[in-house]
PDB file of N, CA and C in Angstrom:
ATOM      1  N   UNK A   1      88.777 197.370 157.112  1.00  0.00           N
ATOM      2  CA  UNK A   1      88.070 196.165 157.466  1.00  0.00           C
ATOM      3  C   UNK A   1      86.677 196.490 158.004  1.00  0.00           C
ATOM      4  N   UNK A   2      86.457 197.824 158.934  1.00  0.00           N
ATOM      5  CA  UNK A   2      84.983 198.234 158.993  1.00  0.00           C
ATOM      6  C   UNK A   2      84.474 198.175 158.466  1.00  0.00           C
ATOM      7  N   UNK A   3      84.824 198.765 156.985  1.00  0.00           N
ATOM      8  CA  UNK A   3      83.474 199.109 155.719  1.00  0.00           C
ATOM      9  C   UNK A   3      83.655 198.018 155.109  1.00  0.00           C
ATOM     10  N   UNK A   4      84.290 196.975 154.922  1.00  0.00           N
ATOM     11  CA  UNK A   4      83.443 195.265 154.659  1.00  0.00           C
ATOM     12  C   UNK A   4      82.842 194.895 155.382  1.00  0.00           C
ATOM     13  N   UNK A   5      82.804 195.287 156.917  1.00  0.00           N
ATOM     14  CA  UNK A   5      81.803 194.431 157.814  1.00  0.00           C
ATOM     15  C   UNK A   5      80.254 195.337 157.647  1.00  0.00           C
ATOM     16  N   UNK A   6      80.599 196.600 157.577  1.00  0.00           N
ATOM     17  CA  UNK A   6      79.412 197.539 157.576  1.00  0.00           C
ATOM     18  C   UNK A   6      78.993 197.305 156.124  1.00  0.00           C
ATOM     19  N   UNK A   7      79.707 196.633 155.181  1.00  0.00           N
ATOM     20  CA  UNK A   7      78.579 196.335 153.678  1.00  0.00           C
ATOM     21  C   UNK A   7      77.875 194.832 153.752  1.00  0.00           C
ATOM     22  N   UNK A   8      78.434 193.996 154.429  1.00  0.00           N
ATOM     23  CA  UNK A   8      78.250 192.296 154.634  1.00  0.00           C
ATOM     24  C   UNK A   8      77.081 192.049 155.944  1.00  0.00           C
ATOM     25  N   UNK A   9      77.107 192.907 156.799  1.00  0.00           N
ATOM     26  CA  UNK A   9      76.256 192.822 158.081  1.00  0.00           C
ATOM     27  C   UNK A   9      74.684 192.971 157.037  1.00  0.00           C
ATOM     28  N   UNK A  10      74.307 194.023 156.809  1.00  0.00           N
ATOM     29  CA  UNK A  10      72.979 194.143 156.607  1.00  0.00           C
ATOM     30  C   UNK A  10      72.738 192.887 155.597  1.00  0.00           C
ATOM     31  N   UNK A  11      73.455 192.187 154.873  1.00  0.00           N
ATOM     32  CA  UNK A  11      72.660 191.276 153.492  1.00  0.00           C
ATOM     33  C   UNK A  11      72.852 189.960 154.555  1.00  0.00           C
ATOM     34  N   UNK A  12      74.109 190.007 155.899  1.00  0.00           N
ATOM     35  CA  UNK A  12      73.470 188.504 156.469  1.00  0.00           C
ATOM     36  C   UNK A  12      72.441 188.606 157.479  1.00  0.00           C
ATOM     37  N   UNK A  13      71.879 189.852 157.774  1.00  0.00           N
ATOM     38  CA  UNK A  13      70.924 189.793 158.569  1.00  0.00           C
ATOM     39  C   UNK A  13      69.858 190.026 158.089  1.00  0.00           C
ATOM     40  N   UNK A  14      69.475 190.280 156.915  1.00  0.00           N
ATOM     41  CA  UNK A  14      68.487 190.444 155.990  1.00  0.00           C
ATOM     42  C   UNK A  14      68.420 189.293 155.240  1.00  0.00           C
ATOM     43  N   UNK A  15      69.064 187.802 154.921  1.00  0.00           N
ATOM     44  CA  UNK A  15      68.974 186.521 154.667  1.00  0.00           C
ATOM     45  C   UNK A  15      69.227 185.923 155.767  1.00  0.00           C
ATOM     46  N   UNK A  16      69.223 185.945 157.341  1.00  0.00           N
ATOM     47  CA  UNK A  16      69.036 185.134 158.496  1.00  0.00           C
ATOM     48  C   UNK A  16      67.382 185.173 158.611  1.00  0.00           C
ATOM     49  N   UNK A  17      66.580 187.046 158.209  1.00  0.00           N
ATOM     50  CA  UNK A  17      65.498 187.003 158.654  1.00  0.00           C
ATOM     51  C   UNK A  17      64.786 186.367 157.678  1.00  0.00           C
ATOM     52  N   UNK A  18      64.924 186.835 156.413  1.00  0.00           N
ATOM     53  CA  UNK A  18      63.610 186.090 155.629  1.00  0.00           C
ATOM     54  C   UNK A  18      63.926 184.479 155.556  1.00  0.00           C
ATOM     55  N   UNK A  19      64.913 183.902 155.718  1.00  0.00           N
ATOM     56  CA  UNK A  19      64.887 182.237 155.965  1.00  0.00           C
ATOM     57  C   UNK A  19      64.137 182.211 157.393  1.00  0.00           C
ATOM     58  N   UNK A  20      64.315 182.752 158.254  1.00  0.00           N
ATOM     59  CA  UNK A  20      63.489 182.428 159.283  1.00  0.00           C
ATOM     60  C   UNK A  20      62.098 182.531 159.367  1.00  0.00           C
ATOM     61  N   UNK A  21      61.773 183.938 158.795  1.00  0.00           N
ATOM     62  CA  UNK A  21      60.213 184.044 158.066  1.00  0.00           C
ATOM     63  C   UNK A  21      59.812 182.585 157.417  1.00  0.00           C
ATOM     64  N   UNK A  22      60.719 182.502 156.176  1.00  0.00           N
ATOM     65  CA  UNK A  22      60.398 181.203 155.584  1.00  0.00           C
ATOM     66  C   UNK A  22      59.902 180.095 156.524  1.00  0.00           C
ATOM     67  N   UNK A  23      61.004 179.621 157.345  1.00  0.00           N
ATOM     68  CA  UNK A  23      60.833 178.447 158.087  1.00  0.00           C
ATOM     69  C   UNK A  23      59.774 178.849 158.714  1.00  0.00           C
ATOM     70  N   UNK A  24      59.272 179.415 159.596  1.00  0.00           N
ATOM     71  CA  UNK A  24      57.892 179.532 160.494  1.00  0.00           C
ATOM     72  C   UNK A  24      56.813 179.526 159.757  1.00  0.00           C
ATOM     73  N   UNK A  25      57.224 180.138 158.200  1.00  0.00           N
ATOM     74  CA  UNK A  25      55.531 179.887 157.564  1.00  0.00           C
ATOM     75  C   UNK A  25      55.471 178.368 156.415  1.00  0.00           C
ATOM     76  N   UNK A  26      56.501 177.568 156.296  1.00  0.00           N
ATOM     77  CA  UNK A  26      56.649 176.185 156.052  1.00  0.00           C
ATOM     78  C   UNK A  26      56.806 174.801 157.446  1.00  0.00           C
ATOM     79  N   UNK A  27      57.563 175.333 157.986  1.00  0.00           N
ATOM     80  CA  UNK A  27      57.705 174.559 158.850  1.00  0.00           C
ATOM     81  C   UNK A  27      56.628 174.149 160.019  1.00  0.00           C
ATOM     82  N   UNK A  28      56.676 173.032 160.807  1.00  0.00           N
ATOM     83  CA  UNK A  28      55.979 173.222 161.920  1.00  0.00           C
ATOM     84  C   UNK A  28      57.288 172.169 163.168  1.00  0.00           C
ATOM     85  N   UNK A  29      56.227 172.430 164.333  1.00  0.00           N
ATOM     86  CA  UNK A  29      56.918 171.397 165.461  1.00  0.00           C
ATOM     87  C   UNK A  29      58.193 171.944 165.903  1.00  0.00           C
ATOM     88  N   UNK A  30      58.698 170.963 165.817  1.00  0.00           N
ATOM     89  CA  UNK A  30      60.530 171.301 166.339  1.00  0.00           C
ATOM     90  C   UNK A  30      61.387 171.439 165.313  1.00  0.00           C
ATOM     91  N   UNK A  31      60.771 171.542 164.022  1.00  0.00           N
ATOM     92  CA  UNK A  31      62.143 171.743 162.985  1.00  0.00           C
ATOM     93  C   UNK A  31      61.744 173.549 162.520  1.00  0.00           C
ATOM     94  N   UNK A  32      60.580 173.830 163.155  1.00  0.00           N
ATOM     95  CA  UNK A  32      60.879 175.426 163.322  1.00  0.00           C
ATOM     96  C   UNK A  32      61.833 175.692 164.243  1.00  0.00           C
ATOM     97  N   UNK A  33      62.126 175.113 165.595  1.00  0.00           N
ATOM     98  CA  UNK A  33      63.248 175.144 166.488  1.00  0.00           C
ATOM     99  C   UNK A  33      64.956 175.016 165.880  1.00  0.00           C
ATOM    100  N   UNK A  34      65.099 173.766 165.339  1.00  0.00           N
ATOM    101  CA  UNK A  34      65.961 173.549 164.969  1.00  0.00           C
ATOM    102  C   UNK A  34      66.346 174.806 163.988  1.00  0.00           C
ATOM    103  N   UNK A  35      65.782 174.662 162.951  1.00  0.00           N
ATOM    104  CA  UNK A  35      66.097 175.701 161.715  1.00  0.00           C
ATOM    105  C   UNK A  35      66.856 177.098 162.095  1.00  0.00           C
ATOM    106  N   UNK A  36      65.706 177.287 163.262  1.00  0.00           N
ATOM    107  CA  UNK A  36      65.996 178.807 163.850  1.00  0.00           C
ATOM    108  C   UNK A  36      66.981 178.575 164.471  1.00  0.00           C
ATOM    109  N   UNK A  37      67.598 178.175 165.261  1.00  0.00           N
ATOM    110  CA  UNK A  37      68.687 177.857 165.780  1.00  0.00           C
ATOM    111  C   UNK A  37      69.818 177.775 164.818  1.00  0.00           C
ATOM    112  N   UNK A  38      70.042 176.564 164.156  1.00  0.00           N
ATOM    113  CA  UNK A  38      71.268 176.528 163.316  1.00  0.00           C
ATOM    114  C   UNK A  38      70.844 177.966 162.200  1.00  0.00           C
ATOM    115  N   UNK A  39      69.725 178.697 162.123  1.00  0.00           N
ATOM    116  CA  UNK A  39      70.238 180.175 160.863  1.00  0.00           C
ATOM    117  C   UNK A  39      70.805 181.347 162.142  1.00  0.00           C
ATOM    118  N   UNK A  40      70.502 181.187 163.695  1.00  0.00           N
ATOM    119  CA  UNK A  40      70.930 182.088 164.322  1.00  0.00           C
ATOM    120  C   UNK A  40      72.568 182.086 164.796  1.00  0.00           C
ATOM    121  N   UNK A  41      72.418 180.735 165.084  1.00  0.00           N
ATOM    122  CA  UNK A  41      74.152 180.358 165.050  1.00  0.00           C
ATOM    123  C   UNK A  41      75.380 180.746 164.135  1.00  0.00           C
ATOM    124  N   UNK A  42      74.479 179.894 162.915  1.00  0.00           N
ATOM    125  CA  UNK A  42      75.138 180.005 161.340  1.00  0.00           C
ATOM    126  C   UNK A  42      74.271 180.420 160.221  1.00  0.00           C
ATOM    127  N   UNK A  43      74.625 182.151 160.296  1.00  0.00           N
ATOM    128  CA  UNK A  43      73.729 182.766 159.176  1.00  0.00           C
ATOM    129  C   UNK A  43      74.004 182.039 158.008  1.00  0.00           C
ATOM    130  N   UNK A  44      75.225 182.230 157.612  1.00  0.00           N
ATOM    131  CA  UNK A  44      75.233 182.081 155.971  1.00  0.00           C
ATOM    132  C   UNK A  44      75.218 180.590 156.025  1.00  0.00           C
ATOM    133  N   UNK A  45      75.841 179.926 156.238  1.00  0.00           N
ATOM    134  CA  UNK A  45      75.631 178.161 156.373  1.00  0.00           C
ATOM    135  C   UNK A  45      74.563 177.638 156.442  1.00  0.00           C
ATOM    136  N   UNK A  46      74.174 177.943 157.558  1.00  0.00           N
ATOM    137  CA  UNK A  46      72.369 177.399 158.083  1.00  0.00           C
ATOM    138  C   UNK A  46      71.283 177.975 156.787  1.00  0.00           C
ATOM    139  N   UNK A  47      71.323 179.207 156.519  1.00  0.00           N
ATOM    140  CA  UNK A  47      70.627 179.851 155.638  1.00  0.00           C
ATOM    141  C   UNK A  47      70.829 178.955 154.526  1.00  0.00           C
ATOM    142  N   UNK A  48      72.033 178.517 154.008  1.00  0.00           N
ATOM    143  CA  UNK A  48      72.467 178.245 152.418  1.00  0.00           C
ATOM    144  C   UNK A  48      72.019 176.430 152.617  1.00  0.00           C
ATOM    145  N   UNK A  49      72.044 176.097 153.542  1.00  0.00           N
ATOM    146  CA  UNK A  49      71.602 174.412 153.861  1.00  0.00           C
ATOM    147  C   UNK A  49      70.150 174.879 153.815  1.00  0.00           C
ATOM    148  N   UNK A  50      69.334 175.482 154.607  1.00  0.00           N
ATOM    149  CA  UNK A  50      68.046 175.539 154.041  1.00  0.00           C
ATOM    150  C   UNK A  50      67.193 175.948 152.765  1.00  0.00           C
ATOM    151  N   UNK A  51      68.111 177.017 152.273  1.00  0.00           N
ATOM    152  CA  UNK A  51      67.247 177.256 150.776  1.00  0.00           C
ATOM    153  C   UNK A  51      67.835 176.049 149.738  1.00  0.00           C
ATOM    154  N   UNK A  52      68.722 175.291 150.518  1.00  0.00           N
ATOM    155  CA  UNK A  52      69.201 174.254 149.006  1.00  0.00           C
ATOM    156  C   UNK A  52      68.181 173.268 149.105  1.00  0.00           C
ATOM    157  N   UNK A  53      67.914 172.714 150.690  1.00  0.00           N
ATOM    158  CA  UNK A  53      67.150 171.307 150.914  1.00  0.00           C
ATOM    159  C   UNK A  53      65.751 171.893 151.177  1.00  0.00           C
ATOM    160  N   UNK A  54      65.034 172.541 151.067  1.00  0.00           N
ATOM    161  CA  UNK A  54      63.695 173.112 151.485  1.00  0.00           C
ATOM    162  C   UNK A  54      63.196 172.670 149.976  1.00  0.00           C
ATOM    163  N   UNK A  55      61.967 172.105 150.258  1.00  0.00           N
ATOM    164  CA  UNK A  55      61.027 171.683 148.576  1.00  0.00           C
ATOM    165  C   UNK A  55      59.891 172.935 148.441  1.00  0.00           C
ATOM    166  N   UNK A  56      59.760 172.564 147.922  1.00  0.00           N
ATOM    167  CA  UNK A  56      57.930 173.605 147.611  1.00  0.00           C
ATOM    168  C   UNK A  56      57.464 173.466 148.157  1.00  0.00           C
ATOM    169  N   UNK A  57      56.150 174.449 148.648  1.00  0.00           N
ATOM    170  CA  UNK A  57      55.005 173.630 149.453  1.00  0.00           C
ATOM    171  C   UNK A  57      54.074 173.972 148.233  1.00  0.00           C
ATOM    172  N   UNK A  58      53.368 172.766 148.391  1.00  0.00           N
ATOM    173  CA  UNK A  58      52.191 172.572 146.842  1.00  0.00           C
ATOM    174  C   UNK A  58      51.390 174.232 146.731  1.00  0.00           C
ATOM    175  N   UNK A  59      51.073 174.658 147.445  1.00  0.00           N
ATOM    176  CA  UNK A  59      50.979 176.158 147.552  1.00  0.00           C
ATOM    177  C   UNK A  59      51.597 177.327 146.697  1.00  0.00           C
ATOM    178  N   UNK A  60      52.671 177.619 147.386  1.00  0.00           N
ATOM    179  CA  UNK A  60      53.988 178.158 146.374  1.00  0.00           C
ATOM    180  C   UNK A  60      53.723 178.014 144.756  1.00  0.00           C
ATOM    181  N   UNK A  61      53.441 176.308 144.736  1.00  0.00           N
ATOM    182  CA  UNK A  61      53.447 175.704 143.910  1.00  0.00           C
ATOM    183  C   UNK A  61      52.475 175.919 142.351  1.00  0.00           C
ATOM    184  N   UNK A  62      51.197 175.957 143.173  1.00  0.00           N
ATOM    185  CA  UNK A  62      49.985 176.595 142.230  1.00  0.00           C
ATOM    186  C   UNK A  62      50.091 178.110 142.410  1.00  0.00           C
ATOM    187  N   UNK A  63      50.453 179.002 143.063  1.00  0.00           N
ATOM    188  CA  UNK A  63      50.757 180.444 143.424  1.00  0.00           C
ATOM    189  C   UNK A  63      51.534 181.126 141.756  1.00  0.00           C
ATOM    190  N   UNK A  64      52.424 179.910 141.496  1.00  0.00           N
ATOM    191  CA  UNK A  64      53.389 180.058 140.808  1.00  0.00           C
ATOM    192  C   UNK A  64      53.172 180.272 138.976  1.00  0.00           C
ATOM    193  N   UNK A  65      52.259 178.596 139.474  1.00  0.00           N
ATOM    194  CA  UNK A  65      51.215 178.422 137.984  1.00  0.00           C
ATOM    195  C   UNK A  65      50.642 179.380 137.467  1.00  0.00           C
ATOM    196  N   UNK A  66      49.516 179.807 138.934  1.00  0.00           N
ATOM    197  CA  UNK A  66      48.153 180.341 138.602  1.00  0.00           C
ATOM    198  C   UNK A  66      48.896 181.995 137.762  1.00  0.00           C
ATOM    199  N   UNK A  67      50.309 182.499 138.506  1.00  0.00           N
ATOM    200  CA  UNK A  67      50.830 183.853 138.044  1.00  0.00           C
ATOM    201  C   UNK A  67      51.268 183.313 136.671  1.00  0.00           C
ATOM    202  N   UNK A  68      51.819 182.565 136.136  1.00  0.00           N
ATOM    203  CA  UNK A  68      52.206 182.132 135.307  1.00  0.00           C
ATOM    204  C   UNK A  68      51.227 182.267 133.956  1.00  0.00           C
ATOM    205  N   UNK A  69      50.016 181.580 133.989  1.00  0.00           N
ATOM    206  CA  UNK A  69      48.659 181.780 133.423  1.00  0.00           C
ATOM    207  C   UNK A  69      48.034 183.125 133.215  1.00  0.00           C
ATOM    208  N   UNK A  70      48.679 183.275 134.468  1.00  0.00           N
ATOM    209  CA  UNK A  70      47.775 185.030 134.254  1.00  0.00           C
ATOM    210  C   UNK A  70      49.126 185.656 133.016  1.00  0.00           C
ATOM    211  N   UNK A  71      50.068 185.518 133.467  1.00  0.00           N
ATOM    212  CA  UNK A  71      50.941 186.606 132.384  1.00  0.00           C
ATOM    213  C   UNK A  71      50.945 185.943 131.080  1.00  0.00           C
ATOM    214  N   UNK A  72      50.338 184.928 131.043  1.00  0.00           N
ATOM    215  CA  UNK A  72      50.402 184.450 129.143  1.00  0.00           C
ATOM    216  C   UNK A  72      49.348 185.292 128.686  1.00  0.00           C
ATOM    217  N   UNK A  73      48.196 185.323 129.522  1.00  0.00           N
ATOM    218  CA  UNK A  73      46.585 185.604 129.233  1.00  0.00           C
ATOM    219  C   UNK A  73      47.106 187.072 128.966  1.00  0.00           C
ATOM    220  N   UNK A  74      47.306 187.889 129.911  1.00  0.00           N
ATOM    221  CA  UNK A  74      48.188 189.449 129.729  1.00  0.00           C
ATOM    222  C   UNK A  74      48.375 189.781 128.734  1.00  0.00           C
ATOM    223  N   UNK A  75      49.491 189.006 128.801  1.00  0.00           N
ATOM    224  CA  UNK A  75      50.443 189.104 127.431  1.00  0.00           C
ATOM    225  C   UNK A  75      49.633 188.619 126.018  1.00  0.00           C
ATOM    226  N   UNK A  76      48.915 188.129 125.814  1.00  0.00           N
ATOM    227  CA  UNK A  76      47.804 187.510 124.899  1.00  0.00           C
ATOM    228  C   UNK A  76      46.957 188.507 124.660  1.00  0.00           C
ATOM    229  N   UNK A  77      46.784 188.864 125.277  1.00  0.00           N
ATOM    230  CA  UNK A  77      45.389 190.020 124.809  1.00  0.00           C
ATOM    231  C   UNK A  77      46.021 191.437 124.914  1.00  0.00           C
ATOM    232  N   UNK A  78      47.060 191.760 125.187  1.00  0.00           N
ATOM    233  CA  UNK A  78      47.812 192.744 124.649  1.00  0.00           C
ATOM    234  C   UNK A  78      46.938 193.637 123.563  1.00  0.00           C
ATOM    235  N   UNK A  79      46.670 194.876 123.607  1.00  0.00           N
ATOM    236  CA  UNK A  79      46.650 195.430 121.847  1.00  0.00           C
ATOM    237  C   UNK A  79      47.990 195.560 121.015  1.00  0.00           C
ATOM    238  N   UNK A  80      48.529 194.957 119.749  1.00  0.00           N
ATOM    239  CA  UNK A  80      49.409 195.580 118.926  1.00  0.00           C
ATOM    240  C   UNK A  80      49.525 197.008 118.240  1.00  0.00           C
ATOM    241  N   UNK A  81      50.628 197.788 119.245  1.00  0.00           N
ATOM    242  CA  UNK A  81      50.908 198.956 118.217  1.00  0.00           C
ATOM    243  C   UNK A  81      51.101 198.887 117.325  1.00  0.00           C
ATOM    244  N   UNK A  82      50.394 199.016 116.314  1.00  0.00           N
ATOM    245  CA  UNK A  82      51.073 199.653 115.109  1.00  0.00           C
ATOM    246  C   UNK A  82      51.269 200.223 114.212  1.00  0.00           C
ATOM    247  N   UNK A  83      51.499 201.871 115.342  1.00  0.00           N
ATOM    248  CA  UNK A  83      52.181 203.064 114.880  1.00  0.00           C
ATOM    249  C   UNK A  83      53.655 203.054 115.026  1.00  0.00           C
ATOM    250  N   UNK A  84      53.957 203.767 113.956  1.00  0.00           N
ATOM    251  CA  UNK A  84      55.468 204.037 113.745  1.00  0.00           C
ATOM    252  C   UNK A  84      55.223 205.371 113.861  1.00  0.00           C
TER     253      UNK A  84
END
């Protein structure tokens, strides 16, 4: 039963922190409070209620595009090998 807790500990404390990262750099006011609270209480719960109900921030949003654009353009101007 150790070595399930010693394989399960590091991935819920490594998804308590980056949801909390998350929330402080989306959130503001008291629902940075809240958040942090219910992911410190309830890692996996609190964590799995916030990445389901959390939206984009329009940011993210064009971040997403603008990479998006770039890898067509990339990929577009590519040279074709063609050696065999």
């Amino acid at each position: 039963m150790e070595f399930f807790w010693f394989l399960v500990m590091p991935f819920l404390v490594i998804l308590a922190v980056l949801t909390i990262v998350d929330v402080v750099r989306h959130k503001e006011g008291w629902s940075i409070a809240g958040w942090t609270l219910l992911v410190i209480v309830l890692p996996v719960i609190g964590s799995l209620i916030y990445w389901l109900t959390r939206k984009s921030a329009p940011v993210d949003v064009e971040q997403a595009y603008l990479a998006e654009q770039d890898r067509h353009y990339q990929s577009s101007h590519k040279p074709i090998d063609r050696g065999f």
